[in-house]
PDB file of N, CA and C in Angstrom:
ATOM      1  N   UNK A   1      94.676 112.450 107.356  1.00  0.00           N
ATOM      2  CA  UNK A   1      93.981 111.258 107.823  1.00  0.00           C
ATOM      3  C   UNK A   1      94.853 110.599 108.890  1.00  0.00           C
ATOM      4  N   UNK A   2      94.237 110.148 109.754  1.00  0.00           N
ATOM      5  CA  UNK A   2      94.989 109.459 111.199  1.00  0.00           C
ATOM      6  C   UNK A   2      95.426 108.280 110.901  1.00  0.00           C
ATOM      7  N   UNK A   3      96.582 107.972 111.369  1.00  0.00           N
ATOM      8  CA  UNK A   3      97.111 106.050 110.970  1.00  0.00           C
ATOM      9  C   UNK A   3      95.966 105.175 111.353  1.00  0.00           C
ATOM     10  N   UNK A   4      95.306 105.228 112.188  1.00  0.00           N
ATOM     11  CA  UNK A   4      94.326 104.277 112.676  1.00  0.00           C
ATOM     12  C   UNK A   4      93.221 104.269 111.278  1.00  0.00           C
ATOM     13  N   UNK A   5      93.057 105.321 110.644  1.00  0.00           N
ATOM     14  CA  UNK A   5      92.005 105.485 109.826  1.00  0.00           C
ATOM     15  C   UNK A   5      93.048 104.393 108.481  1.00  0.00           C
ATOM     16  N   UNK A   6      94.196 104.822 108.361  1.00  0.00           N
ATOM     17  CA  UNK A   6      94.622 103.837 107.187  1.00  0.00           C
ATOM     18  C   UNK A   6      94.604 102.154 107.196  1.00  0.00           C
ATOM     19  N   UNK A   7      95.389 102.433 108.724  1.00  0.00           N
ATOM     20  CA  UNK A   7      95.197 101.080 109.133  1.00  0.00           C
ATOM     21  C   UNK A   7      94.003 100.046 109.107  1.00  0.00           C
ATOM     22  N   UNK A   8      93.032 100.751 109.477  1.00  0.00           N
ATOM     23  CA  UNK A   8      91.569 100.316 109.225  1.00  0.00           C
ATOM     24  C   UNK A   8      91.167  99.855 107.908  1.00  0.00           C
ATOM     25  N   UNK A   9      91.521 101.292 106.943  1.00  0.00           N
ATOM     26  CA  UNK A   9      90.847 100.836 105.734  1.00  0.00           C
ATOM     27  C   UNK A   9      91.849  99.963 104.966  1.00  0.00           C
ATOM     28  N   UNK A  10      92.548  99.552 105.246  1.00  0.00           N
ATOM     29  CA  UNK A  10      93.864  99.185 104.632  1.00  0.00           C
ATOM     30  C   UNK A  10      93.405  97.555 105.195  1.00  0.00           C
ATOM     31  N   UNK A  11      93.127  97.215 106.389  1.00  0.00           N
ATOM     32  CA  UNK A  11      92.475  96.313 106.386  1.00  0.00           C
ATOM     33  C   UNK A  11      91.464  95.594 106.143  1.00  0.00           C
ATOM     34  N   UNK A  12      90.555  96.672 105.939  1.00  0.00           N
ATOM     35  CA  UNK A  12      89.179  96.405 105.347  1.00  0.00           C
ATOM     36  C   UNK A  12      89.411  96.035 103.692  1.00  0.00           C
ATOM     37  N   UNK A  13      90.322  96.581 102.831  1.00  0.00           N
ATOM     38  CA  UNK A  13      90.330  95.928 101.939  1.00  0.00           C
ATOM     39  C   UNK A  13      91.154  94.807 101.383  1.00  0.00           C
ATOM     40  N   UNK A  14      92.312  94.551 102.448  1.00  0.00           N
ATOM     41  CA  UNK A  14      92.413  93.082 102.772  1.00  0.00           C
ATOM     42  C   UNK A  14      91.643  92.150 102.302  1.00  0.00           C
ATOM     43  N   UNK A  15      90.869  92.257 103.921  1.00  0.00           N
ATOM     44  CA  UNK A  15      89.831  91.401 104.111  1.00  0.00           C
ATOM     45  C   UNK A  15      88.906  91.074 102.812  1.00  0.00           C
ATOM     46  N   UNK A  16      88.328  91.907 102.561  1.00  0.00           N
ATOM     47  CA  UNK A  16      87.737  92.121 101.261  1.00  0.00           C
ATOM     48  C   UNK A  16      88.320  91.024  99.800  1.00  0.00           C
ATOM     49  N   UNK A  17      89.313  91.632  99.841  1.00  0.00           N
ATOM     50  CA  UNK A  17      89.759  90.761  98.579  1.00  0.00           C
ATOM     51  C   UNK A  17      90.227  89.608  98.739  1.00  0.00           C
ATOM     52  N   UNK A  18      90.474  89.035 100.242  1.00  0.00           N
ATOM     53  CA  UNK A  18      90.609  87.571 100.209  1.00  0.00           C
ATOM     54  C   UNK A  18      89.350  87.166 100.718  1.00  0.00           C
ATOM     55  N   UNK A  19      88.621  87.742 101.038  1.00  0.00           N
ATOM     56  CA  UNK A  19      86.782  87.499 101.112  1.00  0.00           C
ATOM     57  C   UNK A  19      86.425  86.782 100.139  1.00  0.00           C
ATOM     58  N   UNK A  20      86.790  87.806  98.599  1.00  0.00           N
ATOM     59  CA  UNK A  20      86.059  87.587  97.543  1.00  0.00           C
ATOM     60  C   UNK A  20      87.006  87.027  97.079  1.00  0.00           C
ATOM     61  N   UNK A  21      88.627  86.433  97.255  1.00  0.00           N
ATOM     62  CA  UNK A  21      88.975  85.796  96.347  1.00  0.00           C
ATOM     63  C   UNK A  21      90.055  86.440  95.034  1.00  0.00           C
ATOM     64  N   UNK A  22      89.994  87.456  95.548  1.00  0.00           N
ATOM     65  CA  UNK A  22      90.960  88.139  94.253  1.00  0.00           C
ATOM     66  C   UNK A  22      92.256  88.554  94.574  1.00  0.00           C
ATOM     67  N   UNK A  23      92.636  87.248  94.372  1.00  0.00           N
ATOM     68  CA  UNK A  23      94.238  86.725  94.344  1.00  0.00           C
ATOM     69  C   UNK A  23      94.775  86.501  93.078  1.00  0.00           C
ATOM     70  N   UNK A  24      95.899  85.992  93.349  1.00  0.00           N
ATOM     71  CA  UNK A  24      96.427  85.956  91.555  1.00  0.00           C
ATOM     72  C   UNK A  24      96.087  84.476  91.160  1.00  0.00           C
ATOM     73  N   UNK A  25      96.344  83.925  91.761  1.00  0.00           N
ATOM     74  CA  UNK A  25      95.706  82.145  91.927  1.00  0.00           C
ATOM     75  C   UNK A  25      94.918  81.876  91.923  1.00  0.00           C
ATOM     76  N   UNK A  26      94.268  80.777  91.387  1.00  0.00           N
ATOM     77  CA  UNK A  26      92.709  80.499  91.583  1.00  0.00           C
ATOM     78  C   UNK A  26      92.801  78.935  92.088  1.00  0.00           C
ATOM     79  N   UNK A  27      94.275  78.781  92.351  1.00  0.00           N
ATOM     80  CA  UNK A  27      94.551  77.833  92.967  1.00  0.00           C
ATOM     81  C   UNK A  27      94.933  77.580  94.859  1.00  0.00           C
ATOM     82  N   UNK A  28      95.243  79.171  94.995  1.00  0.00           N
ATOM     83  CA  UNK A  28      95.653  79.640  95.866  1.00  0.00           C
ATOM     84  C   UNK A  28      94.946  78.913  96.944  1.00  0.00           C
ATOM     85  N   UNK A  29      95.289  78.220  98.451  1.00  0.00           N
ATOM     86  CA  UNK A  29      94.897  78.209  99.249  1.00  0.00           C
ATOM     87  C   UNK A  29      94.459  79.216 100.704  1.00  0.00           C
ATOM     88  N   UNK A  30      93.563  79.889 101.205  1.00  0.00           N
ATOM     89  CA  UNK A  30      93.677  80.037 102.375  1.00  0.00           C
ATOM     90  C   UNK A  30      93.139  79.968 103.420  1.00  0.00           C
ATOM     91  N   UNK A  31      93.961  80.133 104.697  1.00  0.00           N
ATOM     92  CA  UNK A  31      93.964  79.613 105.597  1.00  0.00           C
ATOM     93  C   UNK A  31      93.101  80.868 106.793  1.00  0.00           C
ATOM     94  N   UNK A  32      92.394  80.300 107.453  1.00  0.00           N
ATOM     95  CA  UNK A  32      91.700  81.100 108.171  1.00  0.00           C
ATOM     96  C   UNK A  32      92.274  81.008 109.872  1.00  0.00           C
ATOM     97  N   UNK A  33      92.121  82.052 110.509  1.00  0.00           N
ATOM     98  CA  UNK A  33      93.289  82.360 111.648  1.00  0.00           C
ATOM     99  C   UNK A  33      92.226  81.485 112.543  1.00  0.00           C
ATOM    100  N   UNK A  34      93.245  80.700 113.560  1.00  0.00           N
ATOM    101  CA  UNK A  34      91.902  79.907 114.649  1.00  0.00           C
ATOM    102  C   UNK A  34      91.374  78.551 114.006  1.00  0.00           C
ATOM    103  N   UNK A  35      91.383  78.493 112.939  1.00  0.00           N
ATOM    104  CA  UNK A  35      90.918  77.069 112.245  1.00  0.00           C
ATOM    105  C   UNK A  35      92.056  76.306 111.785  1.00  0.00           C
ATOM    106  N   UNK A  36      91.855  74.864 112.582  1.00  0.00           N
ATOM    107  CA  UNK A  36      92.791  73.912 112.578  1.00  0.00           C
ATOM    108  C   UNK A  36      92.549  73.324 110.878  1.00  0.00           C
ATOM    109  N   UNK A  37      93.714  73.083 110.265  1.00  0.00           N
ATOM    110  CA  UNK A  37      93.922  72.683 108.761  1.00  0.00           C
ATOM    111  C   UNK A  37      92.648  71.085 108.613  1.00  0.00           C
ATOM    112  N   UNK A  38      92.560  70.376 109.487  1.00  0.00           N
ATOM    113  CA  UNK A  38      91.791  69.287 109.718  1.00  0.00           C
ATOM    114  C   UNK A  38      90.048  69.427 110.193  1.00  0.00           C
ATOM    115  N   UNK A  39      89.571  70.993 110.515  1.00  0.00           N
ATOM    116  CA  UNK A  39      88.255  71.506 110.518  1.00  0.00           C
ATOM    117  C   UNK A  39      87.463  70.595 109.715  1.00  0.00           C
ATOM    118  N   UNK A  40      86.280  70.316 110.386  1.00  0.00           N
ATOM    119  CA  UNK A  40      85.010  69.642 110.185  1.00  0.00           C
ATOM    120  C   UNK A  40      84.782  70.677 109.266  1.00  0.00           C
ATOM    121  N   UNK A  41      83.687  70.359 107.666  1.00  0.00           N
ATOM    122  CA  UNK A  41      82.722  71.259 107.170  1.00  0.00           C
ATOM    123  C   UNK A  41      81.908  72.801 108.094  1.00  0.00           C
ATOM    124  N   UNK A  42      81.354  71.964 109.545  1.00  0.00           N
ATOM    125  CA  UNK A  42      80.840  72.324 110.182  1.00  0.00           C
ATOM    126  C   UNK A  42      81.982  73.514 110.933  1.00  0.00           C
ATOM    127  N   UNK A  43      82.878  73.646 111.076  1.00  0.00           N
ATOM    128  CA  UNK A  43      83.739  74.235 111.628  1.00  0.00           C
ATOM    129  C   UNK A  43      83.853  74.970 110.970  1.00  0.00           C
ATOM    130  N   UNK A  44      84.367  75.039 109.421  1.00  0.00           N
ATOM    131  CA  UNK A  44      84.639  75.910 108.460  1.00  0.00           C
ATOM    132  C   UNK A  44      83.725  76.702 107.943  1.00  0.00           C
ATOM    133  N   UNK A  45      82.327  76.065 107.973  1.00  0.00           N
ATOM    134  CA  UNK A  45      81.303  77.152 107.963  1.00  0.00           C
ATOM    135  C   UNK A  45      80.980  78.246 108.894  1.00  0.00           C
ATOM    136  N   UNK A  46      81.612  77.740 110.200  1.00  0.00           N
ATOM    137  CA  UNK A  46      80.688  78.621 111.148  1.00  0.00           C
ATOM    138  C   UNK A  46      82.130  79.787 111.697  1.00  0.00           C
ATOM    139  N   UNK A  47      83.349  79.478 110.896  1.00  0.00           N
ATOM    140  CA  UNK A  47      84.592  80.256 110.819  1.00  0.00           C
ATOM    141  C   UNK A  47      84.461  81.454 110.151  1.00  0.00           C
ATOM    142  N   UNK A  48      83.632  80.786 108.641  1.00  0.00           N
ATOM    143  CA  UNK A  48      83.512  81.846 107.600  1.00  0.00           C
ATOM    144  C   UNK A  48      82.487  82.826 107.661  1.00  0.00           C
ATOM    145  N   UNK A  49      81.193  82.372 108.528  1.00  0.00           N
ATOM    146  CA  UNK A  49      80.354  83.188 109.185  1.00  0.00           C
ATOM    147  C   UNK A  49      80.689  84.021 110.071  1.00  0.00           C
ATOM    148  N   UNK A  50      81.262  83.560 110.785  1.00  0.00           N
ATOM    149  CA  UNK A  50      82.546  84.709 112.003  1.00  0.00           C
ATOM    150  C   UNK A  50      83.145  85.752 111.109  1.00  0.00           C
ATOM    151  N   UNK A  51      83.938  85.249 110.609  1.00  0.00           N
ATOM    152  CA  UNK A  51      84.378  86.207 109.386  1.00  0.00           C
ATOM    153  C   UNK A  51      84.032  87.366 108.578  1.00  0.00           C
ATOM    154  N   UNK A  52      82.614  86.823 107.932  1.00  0.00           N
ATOM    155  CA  UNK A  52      81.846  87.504 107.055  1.00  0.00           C
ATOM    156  C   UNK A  52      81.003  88.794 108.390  1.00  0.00           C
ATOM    157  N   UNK A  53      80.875  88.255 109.748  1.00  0.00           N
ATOM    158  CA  UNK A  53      80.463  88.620 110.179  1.00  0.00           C
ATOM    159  C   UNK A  53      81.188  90.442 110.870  1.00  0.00           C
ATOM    160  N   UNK A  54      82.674  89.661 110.863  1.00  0.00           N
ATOM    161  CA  UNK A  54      83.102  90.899 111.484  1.00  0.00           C
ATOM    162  C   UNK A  54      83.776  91.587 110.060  1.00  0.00           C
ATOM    163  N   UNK A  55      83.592  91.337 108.948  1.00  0.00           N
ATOM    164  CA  UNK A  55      83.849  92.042 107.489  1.00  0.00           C
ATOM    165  C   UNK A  55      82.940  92.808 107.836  1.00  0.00           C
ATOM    166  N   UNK A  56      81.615  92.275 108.053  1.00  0.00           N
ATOM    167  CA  UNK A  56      80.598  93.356 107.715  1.00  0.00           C
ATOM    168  C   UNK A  56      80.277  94.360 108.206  1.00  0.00           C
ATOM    169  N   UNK A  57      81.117  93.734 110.310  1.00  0.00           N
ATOM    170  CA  UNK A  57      81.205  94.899 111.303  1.00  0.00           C
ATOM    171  C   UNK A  57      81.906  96.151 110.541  1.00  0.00           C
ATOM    172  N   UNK A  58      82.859  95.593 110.319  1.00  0.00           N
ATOM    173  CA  UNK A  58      84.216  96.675 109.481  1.00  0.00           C
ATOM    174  C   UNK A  58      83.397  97.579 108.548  1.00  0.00           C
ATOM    175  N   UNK A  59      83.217  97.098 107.889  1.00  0.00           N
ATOM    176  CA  UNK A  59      82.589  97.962 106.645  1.00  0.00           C
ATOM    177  C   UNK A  59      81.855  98.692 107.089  1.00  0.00           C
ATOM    178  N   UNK A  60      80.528  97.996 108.057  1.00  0.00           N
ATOM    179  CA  UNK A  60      80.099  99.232 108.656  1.00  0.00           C
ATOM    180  C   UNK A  60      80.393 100.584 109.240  1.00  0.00           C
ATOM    181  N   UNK A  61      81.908 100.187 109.832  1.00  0.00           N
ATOM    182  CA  UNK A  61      82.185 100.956 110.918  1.00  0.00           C
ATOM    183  C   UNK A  61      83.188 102.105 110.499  1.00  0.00           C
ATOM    184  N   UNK A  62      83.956 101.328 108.857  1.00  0.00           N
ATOM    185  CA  UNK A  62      84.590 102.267 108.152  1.00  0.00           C
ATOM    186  C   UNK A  62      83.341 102.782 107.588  1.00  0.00           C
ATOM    187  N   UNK A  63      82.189 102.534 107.214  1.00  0.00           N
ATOM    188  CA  UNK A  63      80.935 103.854 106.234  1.00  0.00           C
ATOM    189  C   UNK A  63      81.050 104.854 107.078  1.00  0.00           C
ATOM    190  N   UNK A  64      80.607 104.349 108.632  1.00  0.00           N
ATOM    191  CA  UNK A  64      80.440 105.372 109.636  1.00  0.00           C
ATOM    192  C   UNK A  64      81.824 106.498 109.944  1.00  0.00           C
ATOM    193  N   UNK A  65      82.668 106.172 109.984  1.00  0.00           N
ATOM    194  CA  UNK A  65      83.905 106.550 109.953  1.00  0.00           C
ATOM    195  C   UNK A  65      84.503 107.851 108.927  1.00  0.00           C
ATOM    196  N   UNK A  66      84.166 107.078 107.450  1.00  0.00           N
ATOM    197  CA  UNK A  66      84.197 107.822 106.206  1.00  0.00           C
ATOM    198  C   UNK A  66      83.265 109.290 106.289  1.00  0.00           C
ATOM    199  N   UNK A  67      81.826 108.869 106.459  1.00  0.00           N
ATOM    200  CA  UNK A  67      80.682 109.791 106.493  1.00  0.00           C
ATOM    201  C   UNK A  67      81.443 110.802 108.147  1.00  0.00           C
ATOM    202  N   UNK A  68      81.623 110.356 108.717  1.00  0.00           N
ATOM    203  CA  UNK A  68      82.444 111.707 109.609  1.00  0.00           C
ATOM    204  C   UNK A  68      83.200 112.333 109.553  1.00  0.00           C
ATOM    205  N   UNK A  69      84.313 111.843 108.065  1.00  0.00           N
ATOM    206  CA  UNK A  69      85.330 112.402 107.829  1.00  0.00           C
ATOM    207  C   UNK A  69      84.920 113.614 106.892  1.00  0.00           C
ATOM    208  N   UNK A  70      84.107 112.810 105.901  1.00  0.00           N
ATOM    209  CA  UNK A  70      82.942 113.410 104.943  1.00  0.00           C
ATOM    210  C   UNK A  70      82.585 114.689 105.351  1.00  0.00           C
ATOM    211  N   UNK A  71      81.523 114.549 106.930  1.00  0.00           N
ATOM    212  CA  UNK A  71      81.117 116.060 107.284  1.00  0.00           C
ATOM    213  C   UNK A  71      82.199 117.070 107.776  1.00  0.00           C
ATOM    214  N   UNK A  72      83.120 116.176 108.616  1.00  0.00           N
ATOM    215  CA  UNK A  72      84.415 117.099 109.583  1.00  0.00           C
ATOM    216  C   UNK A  72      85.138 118.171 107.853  1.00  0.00           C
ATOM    217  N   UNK A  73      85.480 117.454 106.840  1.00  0.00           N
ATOM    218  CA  UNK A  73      85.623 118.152 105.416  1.00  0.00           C
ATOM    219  C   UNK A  73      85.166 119.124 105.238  1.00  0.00           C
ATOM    220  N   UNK A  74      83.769 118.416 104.729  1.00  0.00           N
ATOM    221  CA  UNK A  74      82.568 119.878 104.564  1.00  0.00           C
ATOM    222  C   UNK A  74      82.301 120.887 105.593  1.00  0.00           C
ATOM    223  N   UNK A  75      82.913 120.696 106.384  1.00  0.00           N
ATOM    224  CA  UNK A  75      82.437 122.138 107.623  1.00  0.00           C
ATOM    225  C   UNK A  75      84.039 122.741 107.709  1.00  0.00           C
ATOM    226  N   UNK A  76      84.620 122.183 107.568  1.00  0.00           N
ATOM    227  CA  UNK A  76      85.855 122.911 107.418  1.00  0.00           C
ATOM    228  C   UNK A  76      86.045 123.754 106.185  1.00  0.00           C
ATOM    229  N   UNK A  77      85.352 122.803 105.119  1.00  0.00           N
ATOM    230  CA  UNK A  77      85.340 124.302 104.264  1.00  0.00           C
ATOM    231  C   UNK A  77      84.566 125.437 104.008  1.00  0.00           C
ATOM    232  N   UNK A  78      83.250 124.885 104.648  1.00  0.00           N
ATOM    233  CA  UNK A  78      82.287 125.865 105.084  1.00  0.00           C
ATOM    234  C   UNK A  78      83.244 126.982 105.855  1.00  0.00           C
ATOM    235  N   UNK A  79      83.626 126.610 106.864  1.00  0.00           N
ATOM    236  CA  UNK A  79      84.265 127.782 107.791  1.00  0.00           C
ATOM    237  C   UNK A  79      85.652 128.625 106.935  1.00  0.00           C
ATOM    238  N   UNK A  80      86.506 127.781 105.665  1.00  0.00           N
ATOM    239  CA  UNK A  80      87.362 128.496 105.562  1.00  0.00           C
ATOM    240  C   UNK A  80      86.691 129.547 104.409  1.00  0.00           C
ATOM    241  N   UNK A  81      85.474 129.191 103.491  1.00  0.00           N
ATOM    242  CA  UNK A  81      84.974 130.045 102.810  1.00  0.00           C
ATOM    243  C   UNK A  81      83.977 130.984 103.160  1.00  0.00           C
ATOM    244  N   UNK A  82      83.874 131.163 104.504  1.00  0.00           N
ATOM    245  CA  UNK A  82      83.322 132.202 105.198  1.00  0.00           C
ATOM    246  C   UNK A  82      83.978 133.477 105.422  1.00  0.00           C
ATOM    247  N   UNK A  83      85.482 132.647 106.076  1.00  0.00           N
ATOM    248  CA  UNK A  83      86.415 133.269 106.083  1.00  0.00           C
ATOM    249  C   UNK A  83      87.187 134.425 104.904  1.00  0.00           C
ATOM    250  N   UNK A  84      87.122 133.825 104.032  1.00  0.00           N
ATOM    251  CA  UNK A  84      87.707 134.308 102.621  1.00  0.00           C
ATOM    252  C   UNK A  84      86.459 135.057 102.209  1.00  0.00           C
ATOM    253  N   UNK A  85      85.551 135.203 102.085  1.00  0.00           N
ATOM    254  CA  UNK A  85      84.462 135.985 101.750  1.00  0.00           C
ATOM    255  C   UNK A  85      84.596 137.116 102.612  1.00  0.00           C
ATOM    256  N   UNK A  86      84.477 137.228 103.736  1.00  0.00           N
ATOM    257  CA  UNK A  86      84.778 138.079 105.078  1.00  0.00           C
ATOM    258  C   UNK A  86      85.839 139.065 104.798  1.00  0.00           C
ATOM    259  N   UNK A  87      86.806 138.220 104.501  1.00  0.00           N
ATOM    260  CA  UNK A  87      88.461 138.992 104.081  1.00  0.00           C
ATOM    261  C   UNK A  87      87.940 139.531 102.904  1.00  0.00           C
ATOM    262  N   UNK A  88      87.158 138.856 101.680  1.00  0.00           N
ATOM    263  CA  UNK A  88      87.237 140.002 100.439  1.00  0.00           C
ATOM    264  C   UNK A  88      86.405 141.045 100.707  1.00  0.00           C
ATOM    265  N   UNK A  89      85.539 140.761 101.589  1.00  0.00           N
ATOM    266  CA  UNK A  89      84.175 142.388 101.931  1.00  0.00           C
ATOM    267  C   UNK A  89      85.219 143.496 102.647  1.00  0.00           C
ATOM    268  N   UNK A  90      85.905 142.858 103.480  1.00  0.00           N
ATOM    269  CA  UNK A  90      86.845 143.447 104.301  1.00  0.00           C
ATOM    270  C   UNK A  90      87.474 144.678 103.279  1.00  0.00           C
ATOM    271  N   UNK A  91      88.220 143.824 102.049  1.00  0.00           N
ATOM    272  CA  UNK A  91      89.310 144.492 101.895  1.00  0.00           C
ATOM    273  C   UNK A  91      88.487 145.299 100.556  1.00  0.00           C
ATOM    274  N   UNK A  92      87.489 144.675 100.229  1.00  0.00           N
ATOM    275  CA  UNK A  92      86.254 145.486  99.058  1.00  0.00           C
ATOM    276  C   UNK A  92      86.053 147.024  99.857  1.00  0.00           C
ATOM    277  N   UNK A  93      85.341 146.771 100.717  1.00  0.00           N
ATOM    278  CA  UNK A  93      85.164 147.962 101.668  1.00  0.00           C
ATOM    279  C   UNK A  93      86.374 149.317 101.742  1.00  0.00           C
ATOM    280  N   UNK A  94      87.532 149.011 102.155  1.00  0.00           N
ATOM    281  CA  UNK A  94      88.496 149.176 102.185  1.00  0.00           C
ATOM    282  C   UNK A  94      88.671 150.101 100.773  1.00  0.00           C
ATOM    283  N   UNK A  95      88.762 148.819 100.053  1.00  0.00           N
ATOM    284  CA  UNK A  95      89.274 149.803  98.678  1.00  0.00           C
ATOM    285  C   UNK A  95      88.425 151.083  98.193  1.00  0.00           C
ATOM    286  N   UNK A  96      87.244 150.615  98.510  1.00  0.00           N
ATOM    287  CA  UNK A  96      85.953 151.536  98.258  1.00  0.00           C
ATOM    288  C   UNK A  96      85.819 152.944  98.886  1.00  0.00           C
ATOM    289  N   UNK A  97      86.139 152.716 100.354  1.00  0.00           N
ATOM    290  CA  UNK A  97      86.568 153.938 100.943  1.00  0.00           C
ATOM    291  C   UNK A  97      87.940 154.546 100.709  1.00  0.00           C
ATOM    292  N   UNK A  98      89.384 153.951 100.148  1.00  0.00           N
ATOM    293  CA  UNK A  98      89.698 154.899  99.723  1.00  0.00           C
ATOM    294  C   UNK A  98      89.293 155.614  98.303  1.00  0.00           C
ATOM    295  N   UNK A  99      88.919 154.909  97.405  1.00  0.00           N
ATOM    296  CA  UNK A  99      88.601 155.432  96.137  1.00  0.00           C
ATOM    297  C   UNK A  99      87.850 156.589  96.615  1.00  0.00           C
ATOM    298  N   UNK A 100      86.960 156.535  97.222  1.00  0.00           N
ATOM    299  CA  UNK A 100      86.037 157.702  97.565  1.00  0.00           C
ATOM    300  C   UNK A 100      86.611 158.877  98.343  1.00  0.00           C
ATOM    301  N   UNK A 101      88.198 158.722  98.800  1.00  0.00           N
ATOM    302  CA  UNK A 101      89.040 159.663  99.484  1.00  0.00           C
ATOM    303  C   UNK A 101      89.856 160.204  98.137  1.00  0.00           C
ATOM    304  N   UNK A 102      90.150 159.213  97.210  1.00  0.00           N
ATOM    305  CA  UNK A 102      90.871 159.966  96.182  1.00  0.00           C
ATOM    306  C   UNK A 102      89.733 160.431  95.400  1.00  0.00           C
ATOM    307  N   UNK A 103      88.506 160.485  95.359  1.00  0.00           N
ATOM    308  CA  UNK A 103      87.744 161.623  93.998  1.00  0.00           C
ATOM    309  C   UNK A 103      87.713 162.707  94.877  1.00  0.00           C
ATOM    310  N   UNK A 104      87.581 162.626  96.016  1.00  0.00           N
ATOM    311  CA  UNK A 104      87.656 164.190  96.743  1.00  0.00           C
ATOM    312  C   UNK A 104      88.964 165.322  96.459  1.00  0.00           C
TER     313      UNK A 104
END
């Protein structure tokens, strides 16, 4: 897996769990990047909408991400068990013709 891919998901679940809150504190404060400690209601809502908004980009973009890694997987093993099938007919064959040199 590529650093960018850890990095990503490594952030995505960050985000995530101070999204939802699952900290050890339930006292815990935090602080959102860009929002002044003195934010209007109105400010802090439309922060956390920003937020939620590019969480959701993320998530999307890690599904999309995952599901390519998903197929790039599955075709790689498609191709290496083609391979290995190939090699056992190969060497089936093989054995077959000599057996049939030693009953002669």
């Amino acid at each position: 897996m590529q650093m960018t891919h850890i990095k990503t998901l490594s952030f995505f679940i960050t985000s995530c769990l101070v999204f939802w809150g699952c900290s050890e504190s339930s006292n815990e404060s935090i602080t959102v990047p860009g929002v002044d400690s003195s934010a209007t209601k109105d400010e802090l809502a439309s922060a956390q909408e920003k937020a939620s908004w590019e969480i959701a980009d993320l998530k999307q973009k890690t599904e999309e991400e995952a599901a390519k890694l998903e197929s790039e997987v599955a075709a790689e093993l498609e191709k290496q068990r083609d391979e290995l099938l190939a090699e056992m007919n190969a060497k089936t064959s093989n054995l077959t013709s000599q057996m049939s040199r030693i009953k002669k």
